[in-house]
N, C-alpha and C. Protein backbone atom coordinates (compact mmCIF):
# COMPACT_ATOMS: atom_id res chain seq x y z
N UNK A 1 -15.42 98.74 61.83
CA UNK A 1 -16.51 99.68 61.60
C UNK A 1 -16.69 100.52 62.86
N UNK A 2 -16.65 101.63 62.63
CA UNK A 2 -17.25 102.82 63.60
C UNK A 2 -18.32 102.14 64.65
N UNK A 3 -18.37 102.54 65.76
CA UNK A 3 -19.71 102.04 66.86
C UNK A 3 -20.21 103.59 66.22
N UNK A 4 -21.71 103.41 65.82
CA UNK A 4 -22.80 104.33 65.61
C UNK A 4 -23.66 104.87 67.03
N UNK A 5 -23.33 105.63 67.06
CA UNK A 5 -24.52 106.17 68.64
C UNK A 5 -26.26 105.96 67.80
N UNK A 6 -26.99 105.42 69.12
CA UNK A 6 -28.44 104.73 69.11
C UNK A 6 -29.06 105.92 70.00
N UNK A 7 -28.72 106.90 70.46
CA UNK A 7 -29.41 107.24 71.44
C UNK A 7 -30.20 108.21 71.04
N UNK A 8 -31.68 108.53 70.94
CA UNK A 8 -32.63 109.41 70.28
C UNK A 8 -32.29 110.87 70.52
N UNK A 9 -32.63 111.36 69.59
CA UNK A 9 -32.15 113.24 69.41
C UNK A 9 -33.36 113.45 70.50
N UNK A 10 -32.48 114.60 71.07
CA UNK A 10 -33.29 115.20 72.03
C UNK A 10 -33.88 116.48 71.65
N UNK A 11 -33.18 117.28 70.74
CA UNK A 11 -33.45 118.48 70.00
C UNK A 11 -33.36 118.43 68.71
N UNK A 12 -34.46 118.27 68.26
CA UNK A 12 -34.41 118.26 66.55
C UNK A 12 -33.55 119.53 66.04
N UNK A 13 -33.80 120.55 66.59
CA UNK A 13 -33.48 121.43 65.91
C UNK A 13 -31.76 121.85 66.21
N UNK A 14 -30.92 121.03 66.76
CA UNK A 14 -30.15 120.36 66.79
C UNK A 14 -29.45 119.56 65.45
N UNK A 15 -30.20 119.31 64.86
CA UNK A 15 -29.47 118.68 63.52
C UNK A 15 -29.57 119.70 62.78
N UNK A 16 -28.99 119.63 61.66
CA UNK A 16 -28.12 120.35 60.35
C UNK A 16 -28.54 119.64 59.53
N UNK A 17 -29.30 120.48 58.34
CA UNK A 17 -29.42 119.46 57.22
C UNK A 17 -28.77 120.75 56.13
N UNK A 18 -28.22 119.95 55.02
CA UNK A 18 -27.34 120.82 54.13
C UNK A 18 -26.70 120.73 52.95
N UNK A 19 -26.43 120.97 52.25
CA UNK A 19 -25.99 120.44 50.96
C UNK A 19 -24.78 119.81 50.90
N UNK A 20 -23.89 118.72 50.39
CA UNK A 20 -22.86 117.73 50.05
C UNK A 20 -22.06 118.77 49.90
N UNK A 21 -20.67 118.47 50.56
CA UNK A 21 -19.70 119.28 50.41
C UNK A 21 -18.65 118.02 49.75
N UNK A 22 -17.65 118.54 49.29
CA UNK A 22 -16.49 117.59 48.06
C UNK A 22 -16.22 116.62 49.24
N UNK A 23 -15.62 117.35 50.99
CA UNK A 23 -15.41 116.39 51.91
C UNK A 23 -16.24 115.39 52.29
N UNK A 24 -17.55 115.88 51.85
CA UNK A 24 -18.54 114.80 52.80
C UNK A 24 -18.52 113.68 52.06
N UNK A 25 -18.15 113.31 50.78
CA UNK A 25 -18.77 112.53 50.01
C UNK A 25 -17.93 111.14 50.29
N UNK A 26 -17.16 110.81 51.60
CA UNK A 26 -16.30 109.63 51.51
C UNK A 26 -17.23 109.69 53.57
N UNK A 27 -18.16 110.21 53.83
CA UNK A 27 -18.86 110.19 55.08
C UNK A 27 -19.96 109.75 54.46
N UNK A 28 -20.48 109.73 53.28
CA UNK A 28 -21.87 109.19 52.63
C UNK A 28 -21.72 107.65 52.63
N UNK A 29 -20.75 107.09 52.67
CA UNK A 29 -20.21 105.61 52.72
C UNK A 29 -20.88 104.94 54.03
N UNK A 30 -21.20 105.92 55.04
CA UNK A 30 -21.43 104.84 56.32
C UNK A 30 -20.76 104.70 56.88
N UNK A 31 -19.17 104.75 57.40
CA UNK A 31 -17.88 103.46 57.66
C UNK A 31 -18.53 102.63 56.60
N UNK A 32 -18.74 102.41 55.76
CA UNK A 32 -17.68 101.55 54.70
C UNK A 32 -19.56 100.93 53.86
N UNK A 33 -20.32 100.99 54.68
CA UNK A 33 -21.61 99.76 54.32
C UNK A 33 -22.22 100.82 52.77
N UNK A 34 -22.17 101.97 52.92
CA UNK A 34 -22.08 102.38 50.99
C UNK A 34 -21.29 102.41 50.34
N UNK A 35 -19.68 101.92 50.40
CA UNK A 35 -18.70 102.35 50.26
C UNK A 35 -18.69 101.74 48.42
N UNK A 36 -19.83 100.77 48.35
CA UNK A 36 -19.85 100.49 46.97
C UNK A 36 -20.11 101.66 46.23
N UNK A 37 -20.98 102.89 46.59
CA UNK A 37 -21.45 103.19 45.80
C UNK A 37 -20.46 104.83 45.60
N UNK A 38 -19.32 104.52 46.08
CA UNK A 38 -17.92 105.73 45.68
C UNK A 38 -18.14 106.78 44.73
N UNK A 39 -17.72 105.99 43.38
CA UNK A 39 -18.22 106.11 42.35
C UNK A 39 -19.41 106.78 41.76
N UNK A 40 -20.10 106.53 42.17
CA UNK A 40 -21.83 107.24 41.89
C UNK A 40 -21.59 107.95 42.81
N UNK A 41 -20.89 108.59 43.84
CA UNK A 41 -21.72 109.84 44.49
C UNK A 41 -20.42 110.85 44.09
N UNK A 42 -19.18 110.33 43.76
CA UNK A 42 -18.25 110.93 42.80
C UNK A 42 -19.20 112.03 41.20
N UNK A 43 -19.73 110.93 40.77
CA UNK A 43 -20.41 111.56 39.99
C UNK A 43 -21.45 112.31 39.68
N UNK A 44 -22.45 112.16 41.07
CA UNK A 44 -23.28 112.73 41.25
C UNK A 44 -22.92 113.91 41.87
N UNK A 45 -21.71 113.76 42.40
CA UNK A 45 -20.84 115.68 42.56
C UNK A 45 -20.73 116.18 42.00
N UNK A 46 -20.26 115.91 40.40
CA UNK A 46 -20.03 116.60 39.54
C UNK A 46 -21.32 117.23 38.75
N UNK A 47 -22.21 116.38 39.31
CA UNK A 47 -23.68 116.76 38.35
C UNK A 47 -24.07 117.84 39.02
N UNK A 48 -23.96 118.15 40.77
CA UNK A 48 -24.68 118.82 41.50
C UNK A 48 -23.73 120.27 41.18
N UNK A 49 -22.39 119.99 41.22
CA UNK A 49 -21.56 121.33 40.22
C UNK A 49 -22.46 122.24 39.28
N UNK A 50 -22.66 121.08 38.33
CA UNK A 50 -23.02 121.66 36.85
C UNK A 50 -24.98 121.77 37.17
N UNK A 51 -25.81 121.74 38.75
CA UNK A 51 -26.62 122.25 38.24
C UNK A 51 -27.61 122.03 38.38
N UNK A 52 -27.41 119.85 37.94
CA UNK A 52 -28.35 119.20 37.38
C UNK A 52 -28.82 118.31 38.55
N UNK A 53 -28.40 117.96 39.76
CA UNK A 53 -28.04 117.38 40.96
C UNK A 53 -28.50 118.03 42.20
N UNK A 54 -28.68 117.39 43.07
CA UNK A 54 -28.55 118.32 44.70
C UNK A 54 -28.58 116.98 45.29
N UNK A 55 -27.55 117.21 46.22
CA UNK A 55 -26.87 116.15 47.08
C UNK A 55 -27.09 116.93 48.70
N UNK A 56 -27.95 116.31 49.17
CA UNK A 56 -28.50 116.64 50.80
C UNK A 56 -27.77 115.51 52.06
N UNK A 57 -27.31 115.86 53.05
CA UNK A 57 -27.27 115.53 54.09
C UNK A 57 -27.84 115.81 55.20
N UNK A 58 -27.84 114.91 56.08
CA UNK A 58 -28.54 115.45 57.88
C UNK A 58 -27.08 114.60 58.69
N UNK A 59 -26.80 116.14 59.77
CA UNK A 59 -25.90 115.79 60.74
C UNK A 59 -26.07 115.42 61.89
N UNK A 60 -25.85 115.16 63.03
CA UNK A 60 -26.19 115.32 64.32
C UNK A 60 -24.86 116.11 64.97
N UNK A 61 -25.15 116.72 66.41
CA UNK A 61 -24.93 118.03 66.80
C UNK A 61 -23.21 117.54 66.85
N UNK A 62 -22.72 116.09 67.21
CA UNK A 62 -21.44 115.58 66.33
C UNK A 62 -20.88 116.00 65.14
N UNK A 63 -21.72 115.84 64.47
CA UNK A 63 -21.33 116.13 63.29
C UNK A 63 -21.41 115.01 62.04
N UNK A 64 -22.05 113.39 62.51
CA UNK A 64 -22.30 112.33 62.25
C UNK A 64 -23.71 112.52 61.02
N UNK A 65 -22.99 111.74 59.89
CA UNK A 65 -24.11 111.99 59.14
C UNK A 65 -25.00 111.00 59.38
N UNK A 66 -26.32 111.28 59.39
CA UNK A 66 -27.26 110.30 60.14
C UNK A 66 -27.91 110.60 58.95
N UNK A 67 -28.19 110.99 58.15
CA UNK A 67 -29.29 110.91 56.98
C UNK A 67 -28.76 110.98 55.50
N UNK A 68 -29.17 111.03 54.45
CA UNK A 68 -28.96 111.74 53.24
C UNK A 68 -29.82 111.62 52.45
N UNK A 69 -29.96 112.28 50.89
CA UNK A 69 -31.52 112.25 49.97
C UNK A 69 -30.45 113.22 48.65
N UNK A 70 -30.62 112.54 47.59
CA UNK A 70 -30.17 113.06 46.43
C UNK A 70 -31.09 113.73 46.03
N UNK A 71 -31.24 114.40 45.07
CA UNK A 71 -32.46 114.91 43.81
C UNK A 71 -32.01 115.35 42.80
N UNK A 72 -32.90 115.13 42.04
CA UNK A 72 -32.32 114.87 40.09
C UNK A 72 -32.91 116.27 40.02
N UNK A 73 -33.00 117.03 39.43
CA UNK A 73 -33.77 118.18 38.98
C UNK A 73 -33.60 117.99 37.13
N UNK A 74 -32.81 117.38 36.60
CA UNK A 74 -33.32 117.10 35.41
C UNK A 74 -32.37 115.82 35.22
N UNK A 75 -33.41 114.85 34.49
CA UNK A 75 -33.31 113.66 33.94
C UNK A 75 -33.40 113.49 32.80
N UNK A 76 -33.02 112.12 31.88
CA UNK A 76 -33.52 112.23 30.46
C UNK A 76 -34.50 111.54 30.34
N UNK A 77 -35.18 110.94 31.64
CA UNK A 77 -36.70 110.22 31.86
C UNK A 77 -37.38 111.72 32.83
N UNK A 78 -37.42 112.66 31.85
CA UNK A 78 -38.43 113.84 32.16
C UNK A 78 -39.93 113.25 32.94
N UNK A 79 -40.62 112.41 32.53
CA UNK A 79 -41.36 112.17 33.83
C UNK A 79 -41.14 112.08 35.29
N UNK A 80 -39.84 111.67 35.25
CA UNK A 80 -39.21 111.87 36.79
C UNK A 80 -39.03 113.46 36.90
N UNK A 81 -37.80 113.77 36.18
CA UNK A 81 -37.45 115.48 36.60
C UNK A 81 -37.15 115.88 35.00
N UNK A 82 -37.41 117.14 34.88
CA UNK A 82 -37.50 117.72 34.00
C UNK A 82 -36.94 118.88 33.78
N UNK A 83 -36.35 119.06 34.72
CA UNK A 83 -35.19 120.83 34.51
C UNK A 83 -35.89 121.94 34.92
N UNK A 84 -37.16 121.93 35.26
CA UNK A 84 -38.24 123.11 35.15
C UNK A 84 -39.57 123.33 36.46
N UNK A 85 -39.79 121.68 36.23
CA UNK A 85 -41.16 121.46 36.84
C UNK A 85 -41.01 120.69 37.88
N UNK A 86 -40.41 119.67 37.45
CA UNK A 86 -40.62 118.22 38.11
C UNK A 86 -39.39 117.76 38.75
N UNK A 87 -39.08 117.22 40.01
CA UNK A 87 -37.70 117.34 40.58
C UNK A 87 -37.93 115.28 40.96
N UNK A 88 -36.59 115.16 41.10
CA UNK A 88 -37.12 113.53 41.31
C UNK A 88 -36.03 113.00 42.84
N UNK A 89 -36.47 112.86 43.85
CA UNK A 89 -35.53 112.72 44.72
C UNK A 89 -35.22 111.08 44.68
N UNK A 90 -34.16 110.49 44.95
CA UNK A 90 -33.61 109.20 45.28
C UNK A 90 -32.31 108.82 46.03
N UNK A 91 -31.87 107.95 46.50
CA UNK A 91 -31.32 107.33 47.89
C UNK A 91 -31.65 108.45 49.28
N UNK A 92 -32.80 108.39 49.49
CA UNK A 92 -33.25 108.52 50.35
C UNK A 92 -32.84 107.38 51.65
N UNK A 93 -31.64 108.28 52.84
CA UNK A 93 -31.91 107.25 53.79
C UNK A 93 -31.76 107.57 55.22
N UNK A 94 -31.84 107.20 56.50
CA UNK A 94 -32.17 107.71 57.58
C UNK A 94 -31.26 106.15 58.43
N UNK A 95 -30.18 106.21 58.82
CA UNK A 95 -29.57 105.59 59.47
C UNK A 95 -30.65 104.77 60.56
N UNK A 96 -30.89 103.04 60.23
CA UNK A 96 -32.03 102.82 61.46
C UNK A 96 -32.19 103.54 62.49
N UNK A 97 -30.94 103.51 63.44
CA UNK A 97 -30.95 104.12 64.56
C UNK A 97 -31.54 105.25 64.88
N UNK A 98 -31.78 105.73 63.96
CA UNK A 98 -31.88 107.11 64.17
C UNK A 98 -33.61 107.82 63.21
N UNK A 99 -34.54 106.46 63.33
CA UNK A 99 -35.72 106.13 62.34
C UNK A 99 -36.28 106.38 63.39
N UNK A 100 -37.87 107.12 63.11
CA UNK A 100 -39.23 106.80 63.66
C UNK A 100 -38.95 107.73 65.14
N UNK A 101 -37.99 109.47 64.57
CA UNK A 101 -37.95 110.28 65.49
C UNK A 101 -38.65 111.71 64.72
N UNK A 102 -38.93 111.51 63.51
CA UNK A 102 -39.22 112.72 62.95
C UNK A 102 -37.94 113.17 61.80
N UNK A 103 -36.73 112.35 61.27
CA UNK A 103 -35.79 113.32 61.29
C UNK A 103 -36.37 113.14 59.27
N UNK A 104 -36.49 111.95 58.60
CA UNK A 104 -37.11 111.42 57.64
C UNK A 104 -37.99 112.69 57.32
N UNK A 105 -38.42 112.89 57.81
CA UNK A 105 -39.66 113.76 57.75
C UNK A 105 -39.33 115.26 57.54
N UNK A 106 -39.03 115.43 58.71
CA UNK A 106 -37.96 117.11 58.94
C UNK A 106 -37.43 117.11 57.29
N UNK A 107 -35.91 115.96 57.05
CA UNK A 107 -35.63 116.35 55.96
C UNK A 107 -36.26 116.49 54.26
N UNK A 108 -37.60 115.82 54.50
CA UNK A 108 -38.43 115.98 53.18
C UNK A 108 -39.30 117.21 53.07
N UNK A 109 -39.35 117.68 53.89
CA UNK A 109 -39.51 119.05 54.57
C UNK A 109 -38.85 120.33 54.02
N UNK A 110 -37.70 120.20 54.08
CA UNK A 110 -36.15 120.92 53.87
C UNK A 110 -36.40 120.94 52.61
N UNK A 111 -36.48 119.77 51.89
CA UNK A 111 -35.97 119.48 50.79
C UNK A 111 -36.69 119.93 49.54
N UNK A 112 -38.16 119.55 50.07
CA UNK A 112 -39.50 120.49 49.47
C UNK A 112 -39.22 121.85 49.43
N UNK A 113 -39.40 122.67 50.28
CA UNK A 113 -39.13 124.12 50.31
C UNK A 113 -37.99 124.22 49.66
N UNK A 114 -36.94 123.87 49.44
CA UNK A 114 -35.73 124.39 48.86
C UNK A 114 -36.39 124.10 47.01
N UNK A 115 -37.07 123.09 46.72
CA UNK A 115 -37.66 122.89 45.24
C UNK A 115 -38.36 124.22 44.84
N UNK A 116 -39.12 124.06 46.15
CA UNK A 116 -40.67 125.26 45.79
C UNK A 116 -39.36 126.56 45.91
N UNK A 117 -38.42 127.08 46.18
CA UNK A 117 -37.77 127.94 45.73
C UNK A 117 -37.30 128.47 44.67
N UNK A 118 -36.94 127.14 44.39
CA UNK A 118 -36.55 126.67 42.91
C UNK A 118 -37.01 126.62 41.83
N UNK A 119 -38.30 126.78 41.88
CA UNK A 119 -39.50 127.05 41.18
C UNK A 119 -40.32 125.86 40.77
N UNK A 120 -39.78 124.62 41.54
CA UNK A 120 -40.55 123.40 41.14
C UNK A 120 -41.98 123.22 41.87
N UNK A 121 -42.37 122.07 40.96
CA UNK A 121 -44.19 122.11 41.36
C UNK A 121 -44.52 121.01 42.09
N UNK A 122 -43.70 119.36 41.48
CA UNK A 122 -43.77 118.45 41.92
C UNK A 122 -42.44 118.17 42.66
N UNK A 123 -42.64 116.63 43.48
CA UNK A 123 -41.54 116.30 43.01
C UNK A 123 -42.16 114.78 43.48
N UNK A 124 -40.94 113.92 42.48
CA UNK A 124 -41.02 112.53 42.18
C UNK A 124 -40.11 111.61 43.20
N UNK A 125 -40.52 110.34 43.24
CA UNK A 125 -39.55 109.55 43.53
C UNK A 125 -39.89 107.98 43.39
N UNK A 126 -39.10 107.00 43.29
CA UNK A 126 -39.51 105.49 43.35
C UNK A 126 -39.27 105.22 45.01
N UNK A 127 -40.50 104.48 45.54
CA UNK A 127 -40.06 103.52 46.56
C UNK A 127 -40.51 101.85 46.51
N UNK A 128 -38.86 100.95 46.74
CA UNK A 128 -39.56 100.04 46.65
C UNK A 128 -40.51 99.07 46.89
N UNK A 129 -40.58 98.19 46.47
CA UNK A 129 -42.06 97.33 46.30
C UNK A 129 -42.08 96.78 47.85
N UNK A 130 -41.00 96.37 48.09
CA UNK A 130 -40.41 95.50 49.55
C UNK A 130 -40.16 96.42 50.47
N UNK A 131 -40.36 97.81 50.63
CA UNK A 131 -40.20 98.24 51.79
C UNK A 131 -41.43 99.23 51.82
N UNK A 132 -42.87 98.58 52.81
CA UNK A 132 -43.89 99.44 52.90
C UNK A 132 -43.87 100.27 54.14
N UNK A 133 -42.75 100.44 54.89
CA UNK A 133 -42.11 101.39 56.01
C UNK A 133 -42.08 102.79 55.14
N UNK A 134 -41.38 102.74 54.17
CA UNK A 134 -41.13 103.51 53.40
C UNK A 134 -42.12 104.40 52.67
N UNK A 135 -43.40 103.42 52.48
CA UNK A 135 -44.28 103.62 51.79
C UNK A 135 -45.04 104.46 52.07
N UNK A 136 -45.40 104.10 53.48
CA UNK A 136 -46.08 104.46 54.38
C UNK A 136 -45.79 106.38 55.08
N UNK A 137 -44.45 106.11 54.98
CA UNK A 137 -43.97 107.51 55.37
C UNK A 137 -44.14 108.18 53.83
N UNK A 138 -44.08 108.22 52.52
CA UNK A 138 -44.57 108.92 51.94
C UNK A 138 -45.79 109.71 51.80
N UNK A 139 -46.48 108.08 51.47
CA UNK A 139 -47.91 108.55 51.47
C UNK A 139 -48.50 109.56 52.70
N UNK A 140 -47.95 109.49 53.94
CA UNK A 140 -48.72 110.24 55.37
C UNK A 140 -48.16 111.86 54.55
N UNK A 141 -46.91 111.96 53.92
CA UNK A 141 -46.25 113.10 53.63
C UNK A 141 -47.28 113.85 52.55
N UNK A 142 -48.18 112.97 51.74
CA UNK A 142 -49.15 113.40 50.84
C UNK A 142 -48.47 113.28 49.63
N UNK A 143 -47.46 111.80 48.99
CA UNK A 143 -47.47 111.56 48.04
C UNK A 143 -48.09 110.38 47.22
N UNK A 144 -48.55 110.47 46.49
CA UNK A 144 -49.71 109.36 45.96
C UNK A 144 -48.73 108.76 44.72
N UNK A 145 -49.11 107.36 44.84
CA UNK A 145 -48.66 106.46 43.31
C UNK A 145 -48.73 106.46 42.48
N UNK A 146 -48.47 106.52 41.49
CA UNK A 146 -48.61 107.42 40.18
C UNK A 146 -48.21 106.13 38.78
N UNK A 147 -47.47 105.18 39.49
CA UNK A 147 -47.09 103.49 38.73
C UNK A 147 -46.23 102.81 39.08
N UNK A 148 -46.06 101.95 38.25
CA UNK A 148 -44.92 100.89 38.56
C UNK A 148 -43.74 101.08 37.83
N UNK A 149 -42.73 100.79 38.63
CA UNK A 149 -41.49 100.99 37.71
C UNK A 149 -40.52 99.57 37.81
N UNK A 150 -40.16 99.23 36.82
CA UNK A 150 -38.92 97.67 37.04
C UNK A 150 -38.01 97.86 37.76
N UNK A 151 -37.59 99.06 37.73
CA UNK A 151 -36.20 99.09 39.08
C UNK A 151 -35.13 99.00 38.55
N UNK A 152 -34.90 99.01 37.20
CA UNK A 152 -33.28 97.64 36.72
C UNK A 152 -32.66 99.53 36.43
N UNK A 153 -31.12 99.73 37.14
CA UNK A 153 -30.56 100.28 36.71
C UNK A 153 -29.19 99.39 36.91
N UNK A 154 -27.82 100.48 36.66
CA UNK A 154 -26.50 100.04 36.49
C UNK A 154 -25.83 100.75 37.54
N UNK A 155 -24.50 100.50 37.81
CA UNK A 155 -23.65 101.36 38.57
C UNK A 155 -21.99 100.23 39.05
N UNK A 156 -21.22 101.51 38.43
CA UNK A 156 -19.72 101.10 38.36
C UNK A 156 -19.45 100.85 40.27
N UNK A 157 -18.98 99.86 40.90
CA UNK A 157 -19.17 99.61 42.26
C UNK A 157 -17.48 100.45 42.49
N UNK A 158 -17.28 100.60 44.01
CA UNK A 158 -15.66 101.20 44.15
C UNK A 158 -14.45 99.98 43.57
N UNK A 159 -14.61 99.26 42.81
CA UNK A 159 -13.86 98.74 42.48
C UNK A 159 -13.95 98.66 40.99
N UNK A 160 -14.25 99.41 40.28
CA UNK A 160 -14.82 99.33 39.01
C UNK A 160 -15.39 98.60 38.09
N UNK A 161 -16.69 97.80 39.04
CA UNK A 161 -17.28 96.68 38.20
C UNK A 161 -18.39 97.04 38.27
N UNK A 162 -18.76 97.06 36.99
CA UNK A 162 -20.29 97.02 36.81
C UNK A 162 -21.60 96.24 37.41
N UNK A 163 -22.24 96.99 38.01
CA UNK A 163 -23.18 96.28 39.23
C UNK A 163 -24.49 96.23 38.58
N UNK A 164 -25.05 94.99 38.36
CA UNK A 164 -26.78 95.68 37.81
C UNK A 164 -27.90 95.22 38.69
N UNK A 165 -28.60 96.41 39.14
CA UNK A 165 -28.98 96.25 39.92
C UNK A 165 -31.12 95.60 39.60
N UNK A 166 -31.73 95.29 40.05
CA UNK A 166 -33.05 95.29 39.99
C UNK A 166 -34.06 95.35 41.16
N UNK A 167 -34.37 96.54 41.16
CA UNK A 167 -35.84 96.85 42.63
C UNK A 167 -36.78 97.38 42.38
N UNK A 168 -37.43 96.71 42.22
CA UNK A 168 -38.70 97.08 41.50
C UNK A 168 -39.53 97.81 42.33
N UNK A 169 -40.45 98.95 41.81
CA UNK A 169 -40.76 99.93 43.10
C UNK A 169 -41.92 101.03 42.28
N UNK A 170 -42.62 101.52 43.42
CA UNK A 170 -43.41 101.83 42.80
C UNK A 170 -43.06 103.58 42.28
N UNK A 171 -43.70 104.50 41.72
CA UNK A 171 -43.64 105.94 41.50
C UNK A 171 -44.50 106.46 42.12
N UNK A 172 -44.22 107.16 42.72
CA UNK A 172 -44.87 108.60 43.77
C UNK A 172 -44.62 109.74 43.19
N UNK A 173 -45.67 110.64 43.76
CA UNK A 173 -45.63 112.12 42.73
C UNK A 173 -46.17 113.22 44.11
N UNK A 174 -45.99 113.92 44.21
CA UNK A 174 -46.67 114.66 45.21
C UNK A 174 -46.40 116.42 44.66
N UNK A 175 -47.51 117.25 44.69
CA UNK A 175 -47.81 118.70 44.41
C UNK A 175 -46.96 119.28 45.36
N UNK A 176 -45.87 120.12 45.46
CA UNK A 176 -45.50 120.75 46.18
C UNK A 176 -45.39 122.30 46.40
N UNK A 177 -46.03 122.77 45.20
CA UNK A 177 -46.36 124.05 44.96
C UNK A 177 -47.68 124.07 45.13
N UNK A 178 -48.35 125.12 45.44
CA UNK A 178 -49.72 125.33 45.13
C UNK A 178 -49.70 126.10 43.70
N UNK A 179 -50.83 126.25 43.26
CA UNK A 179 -51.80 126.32 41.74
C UNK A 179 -51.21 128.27 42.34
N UNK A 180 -50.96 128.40 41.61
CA UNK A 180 -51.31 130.33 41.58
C UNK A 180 -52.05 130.78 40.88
């Protein structure tokens, strides 16, 4: 495995945050610690093609991906995203090392404004039940709970076995447009 640099950004504005390119998607792995999830971000390329997808990264001035954050913009659980209104972001993640500098933040930031471009109003996401780090950085962001969700989805692992997963977690909703 790669040695990861620990050493805190000195210039935020220094990082790059940006949309998934066909190359990046075998750098979304980590060195190897997502490497299960191949497959799903294979496919979630093809979604972000056709539309339905947006696949985000954060670099450092390396070029090291230190972050990433998917978003659904339409789902067939329209309470999450809806094609129109409602956008639903998930795998949200921020390399430890590189946590509790602002960069989490910066990129929900990014990611908002690029919606509210988009013409969205909300946007959604699950965080789980077991991580109130997580929680915590939402809510300060001004997203409020909205319910509970079971967590149980599926996913083909890089070896083509069906993985089922369960994390139970709560739903967040946050206004990202204002009322006109």
């Amino acid at each position: 495995m790669a040695e990861i640099p620990t050493s805190p950004i000195s210039d935020p504005d220094s990082l790059t945050i940006r949309l998934v390119t066909e190359t990046d998607l075998v750098r979304l792995e980590w060195e190897g610690e997502y490497k299960r999830f191949r497959r799903m971000y294979a496919g979630l390329y093809r979604n972000m093609l056709t539309g339905t997808t947006l696949m985000w990264l954060v670099e450092d001035p390396q070029g090291m991906v230190i972050g990433q954050a998917f978003v659904m913009l339409k789902s067939s659980e329209r309470e999450a995203a809806d094609g129109t209104n409602r956008a639903y972001l998930f795998a949200f993640r921020i390399r430890p090392a590189w946590r509790s500098q602002g960069i989490g933040t910066r990129m929900m930031a990014h990611i908002e404004r690029d919606l509210q471009r988009r013409g969205f109003s909300y946007m959604t996401l699950n965080v789980a039940k077991d991580n109130p780090g997580a929680r915590r950085l939402y809510e300060r962001l001004g997203y409020k709970v909205t319910g509970s969700k079971p967590g149980v989805w599926d996913f083909r692992d890089d070896e083509g076995i069906m993985q089922h997963m369960v994390e139970p977690a709560w739903r967040m909703m946050k206004r990202i447009k204002s009322r006109e």
